[in-house]
C-alpha atoms as a PDB file:
ATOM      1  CA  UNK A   1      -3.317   3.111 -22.262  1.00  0.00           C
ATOM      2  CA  UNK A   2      -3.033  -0.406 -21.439  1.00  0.00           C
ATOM      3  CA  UNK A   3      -3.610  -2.098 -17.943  1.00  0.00           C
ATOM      4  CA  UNK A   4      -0.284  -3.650 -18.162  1.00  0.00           C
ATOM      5  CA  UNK A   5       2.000  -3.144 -21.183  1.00  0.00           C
ATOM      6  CA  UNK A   6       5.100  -5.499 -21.202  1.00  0.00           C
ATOM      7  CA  UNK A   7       8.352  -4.563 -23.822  1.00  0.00           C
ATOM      8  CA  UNK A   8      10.851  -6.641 -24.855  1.00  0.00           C
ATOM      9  CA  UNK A   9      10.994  -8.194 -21.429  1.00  0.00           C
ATOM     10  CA  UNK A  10      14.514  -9.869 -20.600  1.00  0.00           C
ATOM     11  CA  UNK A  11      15.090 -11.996 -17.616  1.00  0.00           C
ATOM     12  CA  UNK A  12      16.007 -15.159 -16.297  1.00  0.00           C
ATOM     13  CA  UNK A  13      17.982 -17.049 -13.122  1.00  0.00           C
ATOM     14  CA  UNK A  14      21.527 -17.322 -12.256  1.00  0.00           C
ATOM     15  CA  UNK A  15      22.825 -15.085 -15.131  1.00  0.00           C
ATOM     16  CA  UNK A  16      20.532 -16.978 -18.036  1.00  0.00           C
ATOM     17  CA  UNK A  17      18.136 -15.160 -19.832  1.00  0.00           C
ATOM     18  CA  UNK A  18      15.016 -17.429 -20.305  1.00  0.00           C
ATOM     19  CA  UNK A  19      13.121 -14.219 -21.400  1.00  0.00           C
ATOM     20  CA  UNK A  20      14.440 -12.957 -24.637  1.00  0.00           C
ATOM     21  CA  UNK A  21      12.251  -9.667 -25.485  1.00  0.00           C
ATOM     22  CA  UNK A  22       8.969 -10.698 -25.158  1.00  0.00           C
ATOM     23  CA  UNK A  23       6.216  -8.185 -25.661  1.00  0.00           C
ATOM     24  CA  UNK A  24       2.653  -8.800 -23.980  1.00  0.00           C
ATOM     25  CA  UNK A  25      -0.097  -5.954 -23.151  1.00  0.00           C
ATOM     26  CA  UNK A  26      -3.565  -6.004 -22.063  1.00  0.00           C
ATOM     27  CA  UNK A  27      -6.480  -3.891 -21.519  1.00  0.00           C
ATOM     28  CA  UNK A  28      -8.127  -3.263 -17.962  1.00  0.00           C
ATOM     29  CA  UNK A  29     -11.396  -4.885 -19.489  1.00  0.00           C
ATOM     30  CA  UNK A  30      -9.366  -7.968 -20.527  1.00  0.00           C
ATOM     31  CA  UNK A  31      -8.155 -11.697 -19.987  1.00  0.00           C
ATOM     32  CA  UNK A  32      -5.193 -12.622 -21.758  1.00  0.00           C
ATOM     33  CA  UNK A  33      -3.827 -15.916 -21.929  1.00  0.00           C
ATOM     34  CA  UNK A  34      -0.068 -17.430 -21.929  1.00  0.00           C
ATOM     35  CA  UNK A  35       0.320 -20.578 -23.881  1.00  0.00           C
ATOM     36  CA  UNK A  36       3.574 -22.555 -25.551  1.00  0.00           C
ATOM     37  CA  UNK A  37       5.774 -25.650 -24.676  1.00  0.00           C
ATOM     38  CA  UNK A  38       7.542 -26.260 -21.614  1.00  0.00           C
ATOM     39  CA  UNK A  39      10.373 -24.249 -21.139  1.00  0.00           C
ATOM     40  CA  UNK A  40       9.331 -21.487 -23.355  1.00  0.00           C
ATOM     41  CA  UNK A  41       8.720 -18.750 -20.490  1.00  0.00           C
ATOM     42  CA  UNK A  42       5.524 -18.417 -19.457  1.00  0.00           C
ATOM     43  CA  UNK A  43       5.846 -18.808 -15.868  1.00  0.00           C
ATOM     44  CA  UNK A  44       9.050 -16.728 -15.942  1.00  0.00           C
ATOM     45  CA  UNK A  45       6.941 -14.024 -17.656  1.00  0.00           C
ATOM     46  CA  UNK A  46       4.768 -14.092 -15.116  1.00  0.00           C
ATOM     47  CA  UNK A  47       7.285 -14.315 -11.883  1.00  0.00           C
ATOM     48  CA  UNK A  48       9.028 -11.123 -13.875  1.00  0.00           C
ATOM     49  CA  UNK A  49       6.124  -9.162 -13.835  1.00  0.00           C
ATOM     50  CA  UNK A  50       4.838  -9.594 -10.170  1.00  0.00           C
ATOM     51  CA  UNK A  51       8.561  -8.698  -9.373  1.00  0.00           C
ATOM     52  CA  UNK A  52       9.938 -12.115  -8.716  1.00  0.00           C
ATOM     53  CA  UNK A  53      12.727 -12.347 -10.607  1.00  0.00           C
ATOM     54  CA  UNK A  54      15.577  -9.407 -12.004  1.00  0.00           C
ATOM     55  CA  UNK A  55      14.246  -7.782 -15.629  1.00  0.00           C
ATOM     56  CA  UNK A  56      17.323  -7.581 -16.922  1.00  0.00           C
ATOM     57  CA  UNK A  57      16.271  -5.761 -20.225  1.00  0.00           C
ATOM     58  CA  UNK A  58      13.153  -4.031 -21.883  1.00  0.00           C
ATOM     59  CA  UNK A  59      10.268  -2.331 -19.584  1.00  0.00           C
ATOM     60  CA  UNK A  60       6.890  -3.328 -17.804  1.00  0.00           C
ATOM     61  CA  UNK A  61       4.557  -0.347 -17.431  1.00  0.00           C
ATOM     62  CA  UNK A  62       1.177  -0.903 -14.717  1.00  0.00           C
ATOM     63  CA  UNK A  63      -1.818   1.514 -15.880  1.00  0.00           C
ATOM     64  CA  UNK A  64       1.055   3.843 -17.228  1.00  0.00           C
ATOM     65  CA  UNK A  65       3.979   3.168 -14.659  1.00  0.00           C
ATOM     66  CA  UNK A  66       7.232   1.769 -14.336  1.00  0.00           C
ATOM     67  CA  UNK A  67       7.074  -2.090 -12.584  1.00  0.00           C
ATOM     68  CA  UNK A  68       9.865  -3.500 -13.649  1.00  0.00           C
ATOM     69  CA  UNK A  69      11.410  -4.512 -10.274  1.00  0.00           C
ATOM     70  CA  UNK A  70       9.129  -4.035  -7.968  1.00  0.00           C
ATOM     71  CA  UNK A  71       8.920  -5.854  -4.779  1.00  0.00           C
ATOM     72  CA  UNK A  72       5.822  -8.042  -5.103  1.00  0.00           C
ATOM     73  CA  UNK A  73       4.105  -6.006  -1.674  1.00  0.00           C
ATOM     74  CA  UNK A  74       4.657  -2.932  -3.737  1.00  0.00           C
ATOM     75  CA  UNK A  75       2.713  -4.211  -6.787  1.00  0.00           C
ATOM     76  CA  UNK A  76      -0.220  -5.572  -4.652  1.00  0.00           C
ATOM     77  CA  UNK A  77       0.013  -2.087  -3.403  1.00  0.00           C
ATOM     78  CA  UNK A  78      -0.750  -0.601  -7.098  1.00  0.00           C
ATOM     79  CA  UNK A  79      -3.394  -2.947  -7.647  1.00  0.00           C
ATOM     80  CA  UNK A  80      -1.723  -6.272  -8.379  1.00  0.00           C
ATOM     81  CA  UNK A  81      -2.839  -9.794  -7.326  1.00  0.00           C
ATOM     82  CA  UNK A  82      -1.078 -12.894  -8.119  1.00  0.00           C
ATOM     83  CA  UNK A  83      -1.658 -16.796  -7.814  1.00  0.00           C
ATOM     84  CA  UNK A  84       1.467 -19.260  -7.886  1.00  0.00           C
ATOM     85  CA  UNK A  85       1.171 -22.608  -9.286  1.00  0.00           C
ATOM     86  CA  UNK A  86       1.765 -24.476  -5.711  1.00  0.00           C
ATOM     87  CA  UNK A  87       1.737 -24.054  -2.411  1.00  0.00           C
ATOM     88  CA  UNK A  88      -0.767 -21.798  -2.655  1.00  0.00           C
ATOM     89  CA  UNK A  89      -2.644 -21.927   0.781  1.00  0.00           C
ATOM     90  CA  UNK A  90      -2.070 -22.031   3.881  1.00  0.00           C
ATOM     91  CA  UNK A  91      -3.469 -25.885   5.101  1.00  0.00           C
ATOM     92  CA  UNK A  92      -3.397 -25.803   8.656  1.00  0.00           C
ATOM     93  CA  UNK A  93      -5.727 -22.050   8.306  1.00  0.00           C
ATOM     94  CA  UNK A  94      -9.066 -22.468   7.606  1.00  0.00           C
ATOM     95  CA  UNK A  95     -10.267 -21.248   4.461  1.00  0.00           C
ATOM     96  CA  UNK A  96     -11.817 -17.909   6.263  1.00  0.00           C
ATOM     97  CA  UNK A  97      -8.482 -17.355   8.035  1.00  0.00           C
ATOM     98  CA  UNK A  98      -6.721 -17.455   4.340  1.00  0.00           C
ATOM     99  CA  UNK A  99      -8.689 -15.177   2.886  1.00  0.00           C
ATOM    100  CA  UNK A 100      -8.102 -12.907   5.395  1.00  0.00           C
ATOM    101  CA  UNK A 101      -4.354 -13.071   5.037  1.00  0.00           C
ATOM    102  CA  UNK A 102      -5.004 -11.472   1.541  1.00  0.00           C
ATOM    103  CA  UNK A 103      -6.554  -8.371   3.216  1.00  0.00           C
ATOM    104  CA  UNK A 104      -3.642  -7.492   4.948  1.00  0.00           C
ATOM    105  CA  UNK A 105      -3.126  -3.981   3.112  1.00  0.00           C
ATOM    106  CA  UNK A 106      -6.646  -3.005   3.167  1.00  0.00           C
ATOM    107  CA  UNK A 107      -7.669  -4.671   6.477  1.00  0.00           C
ATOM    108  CA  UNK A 108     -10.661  -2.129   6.846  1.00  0.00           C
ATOM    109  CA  UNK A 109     -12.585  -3.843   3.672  1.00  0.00           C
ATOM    110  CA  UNK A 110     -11.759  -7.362   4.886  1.00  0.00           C
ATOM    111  CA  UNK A 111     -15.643  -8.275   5.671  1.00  0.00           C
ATOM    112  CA  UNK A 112     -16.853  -6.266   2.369  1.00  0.00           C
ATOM    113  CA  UNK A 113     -14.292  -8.694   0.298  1.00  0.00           C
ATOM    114  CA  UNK A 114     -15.013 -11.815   1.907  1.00  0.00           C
ATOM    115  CA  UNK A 115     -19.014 -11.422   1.077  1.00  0.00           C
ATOM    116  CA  UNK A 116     -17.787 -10.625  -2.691  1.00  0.00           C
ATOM    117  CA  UNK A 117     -15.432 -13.707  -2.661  1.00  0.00           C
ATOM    118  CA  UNK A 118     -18.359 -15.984  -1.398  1.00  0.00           C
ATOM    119  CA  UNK A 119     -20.506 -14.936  -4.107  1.00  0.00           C
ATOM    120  CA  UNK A 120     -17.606 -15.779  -6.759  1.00  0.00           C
ATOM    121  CA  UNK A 121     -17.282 -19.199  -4.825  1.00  0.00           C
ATOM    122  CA  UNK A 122     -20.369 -20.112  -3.240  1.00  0.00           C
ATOM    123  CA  UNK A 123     -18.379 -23.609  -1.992  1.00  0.00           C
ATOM    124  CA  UNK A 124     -15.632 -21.725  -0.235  1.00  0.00           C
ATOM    125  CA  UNK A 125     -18.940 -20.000   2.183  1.00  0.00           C
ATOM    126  CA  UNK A 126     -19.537 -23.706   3.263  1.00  0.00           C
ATOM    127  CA  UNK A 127     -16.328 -24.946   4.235  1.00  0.00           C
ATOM    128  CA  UNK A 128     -15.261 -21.596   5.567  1.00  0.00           C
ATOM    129  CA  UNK A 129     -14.460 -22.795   8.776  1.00  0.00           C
ATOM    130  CA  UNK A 130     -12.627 -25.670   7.340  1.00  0.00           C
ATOM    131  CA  UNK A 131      -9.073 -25.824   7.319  1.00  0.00           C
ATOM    132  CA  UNK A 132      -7.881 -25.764   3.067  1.00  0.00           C
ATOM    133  CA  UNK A 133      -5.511 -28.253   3.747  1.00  0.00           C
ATOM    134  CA  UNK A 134      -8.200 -30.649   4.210  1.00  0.00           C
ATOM    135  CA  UNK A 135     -10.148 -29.529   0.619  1.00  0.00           C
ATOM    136  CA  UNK A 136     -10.177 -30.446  -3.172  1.00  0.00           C
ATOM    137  CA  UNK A 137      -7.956 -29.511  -5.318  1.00  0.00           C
ATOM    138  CA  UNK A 138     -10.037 -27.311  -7.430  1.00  0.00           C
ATOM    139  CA  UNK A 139     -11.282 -25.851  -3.791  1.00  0.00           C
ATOM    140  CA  UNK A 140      -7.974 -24.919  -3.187  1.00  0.00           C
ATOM    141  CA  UNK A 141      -7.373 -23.312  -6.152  1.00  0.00           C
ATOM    142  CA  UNK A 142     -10.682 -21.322  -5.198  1.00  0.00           C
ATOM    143  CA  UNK A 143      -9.051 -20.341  -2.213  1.00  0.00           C
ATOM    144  CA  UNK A 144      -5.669 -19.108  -3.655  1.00  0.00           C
ATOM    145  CA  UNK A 145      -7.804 -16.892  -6.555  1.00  0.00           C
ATOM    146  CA  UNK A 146      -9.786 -15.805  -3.217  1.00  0.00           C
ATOM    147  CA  UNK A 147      -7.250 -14.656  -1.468  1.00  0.00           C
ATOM    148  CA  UNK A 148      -5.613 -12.570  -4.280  1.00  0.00           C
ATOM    149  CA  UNK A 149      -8.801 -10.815  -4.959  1.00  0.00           C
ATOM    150  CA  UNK A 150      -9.437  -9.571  -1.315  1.00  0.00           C
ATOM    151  CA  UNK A 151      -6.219  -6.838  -2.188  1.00  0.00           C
ATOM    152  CA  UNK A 152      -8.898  -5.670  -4.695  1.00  0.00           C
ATOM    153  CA  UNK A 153      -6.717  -6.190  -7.781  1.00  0.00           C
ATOM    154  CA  UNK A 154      -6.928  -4.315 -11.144  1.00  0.00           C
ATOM    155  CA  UNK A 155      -5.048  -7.148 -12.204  1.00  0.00           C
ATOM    156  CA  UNK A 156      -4.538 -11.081 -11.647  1.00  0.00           C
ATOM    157  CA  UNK A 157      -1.808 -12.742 -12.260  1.00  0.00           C
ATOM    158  CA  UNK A 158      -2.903 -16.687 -12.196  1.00  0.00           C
ATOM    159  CA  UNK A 159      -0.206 -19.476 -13.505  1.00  0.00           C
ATOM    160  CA  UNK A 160      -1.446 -22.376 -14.294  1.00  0.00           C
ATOM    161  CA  UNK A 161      -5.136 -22.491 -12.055  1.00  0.00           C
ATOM    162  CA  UNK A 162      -6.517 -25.491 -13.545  1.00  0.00           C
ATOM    163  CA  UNK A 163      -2.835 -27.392 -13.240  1.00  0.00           C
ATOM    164  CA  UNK A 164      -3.558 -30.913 -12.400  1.00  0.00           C
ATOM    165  CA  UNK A 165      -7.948 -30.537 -11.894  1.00  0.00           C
ATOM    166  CA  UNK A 166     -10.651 -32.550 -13.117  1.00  0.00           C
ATOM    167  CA  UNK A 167     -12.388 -31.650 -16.217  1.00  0.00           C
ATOM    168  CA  UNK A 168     -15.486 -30.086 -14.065  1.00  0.00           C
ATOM    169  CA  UNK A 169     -13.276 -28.470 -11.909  1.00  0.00           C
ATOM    170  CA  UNK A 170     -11.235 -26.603 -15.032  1.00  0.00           C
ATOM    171  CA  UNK A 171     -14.227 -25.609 -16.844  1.00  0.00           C
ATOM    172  CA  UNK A 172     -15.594 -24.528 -12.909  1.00  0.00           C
ATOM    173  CA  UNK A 173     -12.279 -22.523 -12.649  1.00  0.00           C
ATOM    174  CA  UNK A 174     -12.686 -21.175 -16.294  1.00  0.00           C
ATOM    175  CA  UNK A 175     -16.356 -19.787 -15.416  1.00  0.00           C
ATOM    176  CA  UNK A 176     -15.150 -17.775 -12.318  1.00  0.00           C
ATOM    177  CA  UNK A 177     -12.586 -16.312 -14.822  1.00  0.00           C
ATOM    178  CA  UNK A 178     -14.852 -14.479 -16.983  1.00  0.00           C
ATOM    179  CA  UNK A 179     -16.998 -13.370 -14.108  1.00  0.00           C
ATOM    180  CA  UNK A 180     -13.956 -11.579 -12.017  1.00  0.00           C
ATOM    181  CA  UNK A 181     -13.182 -10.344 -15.190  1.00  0.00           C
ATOM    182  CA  UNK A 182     -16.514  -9.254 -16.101  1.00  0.00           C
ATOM    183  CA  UNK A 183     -16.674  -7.411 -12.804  1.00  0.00           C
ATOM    184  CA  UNK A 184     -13.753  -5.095 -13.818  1.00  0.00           C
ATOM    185  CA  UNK A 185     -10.220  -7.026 -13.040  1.00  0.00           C
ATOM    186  CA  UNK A 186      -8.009  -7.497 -15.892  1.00  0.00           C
ATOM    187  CA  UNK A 187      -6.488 -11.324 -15.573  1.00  0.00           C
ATOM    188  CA  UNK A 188      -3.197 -12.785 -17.540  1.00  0.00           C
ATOM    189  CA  UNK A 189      -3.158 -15.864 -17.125  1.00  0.00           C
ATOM    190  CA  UNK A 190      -0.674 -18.861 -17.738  1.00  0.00           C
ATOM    191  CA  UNK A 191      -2.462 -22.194 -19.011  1.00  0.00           C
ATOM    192  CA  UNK A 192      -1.548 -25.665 -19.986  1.00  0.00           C
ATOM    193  CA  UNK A 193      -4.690 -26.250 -21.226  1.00  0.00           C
ATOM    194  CA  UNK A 194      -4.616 -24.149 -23.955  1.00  0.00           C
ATOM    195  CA  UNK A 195      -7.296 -24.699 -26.131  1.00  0.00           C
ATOM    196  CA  UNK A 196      -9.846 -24.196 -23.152  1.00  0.00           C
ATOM    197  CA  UNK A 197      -8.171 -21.234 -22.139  1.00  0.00           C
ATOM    198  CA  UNK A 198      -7.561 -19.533 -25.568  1.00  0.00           C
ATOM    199  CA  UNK A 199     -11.662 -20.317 -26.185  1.00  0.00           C
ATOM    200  CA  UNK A 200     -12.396 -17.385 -22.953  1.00  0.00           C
ATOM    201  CA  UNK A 201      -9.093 -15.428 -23.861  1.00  0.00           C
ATOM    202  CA  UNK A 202      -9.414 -11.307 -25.539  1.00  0.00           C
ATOM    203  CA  UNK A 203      -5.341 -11.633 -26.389  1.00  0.00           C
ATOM    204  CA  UNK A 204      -3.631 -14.523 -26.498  1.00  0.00           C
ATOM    205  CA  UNK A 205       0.525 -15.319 -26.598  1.00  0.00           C
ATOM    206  CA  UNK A 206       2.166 -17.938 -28.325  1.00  0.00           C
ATOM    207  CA  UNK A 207       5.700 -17.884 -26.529  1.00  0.00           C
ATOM    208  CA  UNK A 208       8.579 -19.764 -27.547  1.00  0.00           C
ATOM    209  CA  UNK A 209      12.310 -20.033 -26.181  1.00  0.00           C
ATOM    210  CA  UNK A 210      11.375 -16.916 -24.427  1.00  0.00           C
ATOM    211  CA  UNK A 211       9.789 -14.897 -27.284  1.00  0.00           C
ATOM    212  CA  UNK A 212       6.874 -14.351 -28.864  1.00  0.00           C
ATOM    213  CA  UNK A 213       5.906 -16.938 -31.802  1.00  0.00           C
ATOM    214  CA  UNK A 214       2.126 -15.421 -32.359  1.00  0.00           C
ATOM    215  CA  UNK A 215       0.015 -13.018 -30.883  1.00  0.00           C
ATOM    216  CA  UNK A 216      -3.612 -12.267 -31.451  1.00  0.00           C
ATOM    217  CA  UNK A 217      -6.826 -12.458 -30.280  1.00  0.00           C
ATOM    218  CA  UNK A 218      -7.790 -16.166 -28.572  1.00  0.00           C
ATOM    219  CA  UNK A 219      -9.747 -17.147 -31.569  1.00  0.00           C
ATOM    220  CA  UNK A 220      -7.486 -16.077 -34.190  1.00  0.00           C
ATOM    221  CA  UNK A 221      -4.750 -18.235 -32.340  1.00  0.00           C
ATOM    222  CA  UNK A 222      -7.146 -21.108 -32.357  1.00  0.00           C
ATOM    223  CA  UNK A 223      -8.041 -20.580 -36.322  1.00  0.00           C
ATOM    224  CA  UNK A 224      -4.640 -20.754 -37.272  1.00  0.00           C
ATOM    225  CA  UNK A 225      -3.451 -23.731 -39.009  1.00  0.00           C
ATOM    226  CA  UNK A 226      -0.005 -22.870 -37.621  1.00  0.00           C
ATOM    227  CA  UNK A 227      -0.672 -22.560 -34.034  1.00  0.00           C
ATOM    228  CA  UNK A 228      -2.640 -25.406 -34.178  1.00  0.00           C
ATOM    229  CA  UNK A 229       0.086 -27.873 -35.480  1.00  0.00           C
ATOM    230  CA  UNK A 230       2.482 -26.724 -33.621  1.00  0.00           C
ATOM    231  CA  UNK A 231       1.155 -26.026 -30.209  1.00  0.00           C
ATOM    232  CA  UNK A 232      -1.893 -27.388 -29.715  1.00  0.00           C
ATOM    233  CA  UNK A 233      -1.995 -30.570 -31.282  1.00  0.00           C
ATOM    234  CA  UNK A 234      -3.086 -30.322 -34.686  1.00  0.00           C
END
């Protein structure tokens, strides 16, 4: 049984579908990665899955279960953790005080999370008493991905965590990927960079105009001539 198994998803805003019966499913031992032009969906995939937008058609299944719908506190409940694109801190808290806020369901493990999350970001122990609105950019995308994991996710949700970060802090951001991963927490991911992220991706989807165009393994999607022409550049 897949972590989360995603059919023929439909969904949009206003009325418009901008998901047209896409199909996306990944194993709890897994990262899978989003790619494909703007407009194509794969934020709205994302927001449809962690319940932030109407599924209008098709089914989302969690370890087995019905999501489709969910209020977002619901699905962190069941072991979901997601990161938005912005505004994803709190800059007048300090970087301690925003992890915390992610512990609010399991307040009890709060000081056992916050050692684990300093030994996936070593930087975020020193500034801990600083507030993230005073950080990097690639800091505060530490402490978003922080946060998230203190709910003790079976999966993460991340769109677009290297959005707008230098070169050392993407591959940084890349690294701590495959170690939450490697420590048991499934992670779909939505990426602009695509050729990075397909390179540390176990499934990878090609969407287009809200659909799948390709779907494989990360390094069959970056042997194909096809997806290489058309969507990442030759």
């Amino acid at each position: 049984m897949p972590l989360l198994d995603a059919r023929a998803v439909q969904g949009g805003y206003g009325g418009m579908n901008i998901l047209n019966g896409v199909d996306m499913a990944i194993e709890a031992d897994e990262i899978g990665v989003i790619v494909g032009p703007n407009g194509a969906g794969k934020s709205t995939m994302l927001k449809a899955i962690f319940g932030l937008l109407n599924v209008t058609g098709g089914d989302i299944f969690l370890h087995g279960k019905p999501i489709q719908n969910l209020a977002p506190n619901r699905l962190v409940e069941l072991g979901m953790g997601f990161v938005p694109q912005e505004h994803n801190v709190f800059p007048s808290l300090t970087v301690k005080e925003n992890l915390e806020m992610g512990a609010f369901l399991k307040p009890s493990s709060s000081r056992r999370m916050l050692a684990r999350i300093y030994e996936f970001f070593p930087p975020l122990y020193e500034k801990r008493h600083q507030p993230a609105g005073e950080l990097s950019g690639g800091q505060r995308q530490m402490v978003a991905m922080g946060r998230a994991l203190m709910a003790e996710p079976k999966l993460l949700l991340l769109d677009e965590p290297t959005a707008g970060l230098s070169p050392k802090y993407m591959n940084e951001i890349f690294d701590r990927v495959k170690e939450i991963n490697g420590a048991g927490v499934g992670v779909l991911m939505v990426e602009q960079n695509a050729r990075q992220a397909l390179a540390i991706a176990d499934r990878g989807f090609v969407l287009a105009a809200g659909q799948n165009r390709f779907t494989d393994t990360g390094q069959a999607l970056l042997a194909d001539p096809d997806v290489a022409r058309s969507f990442l550049g030759g």
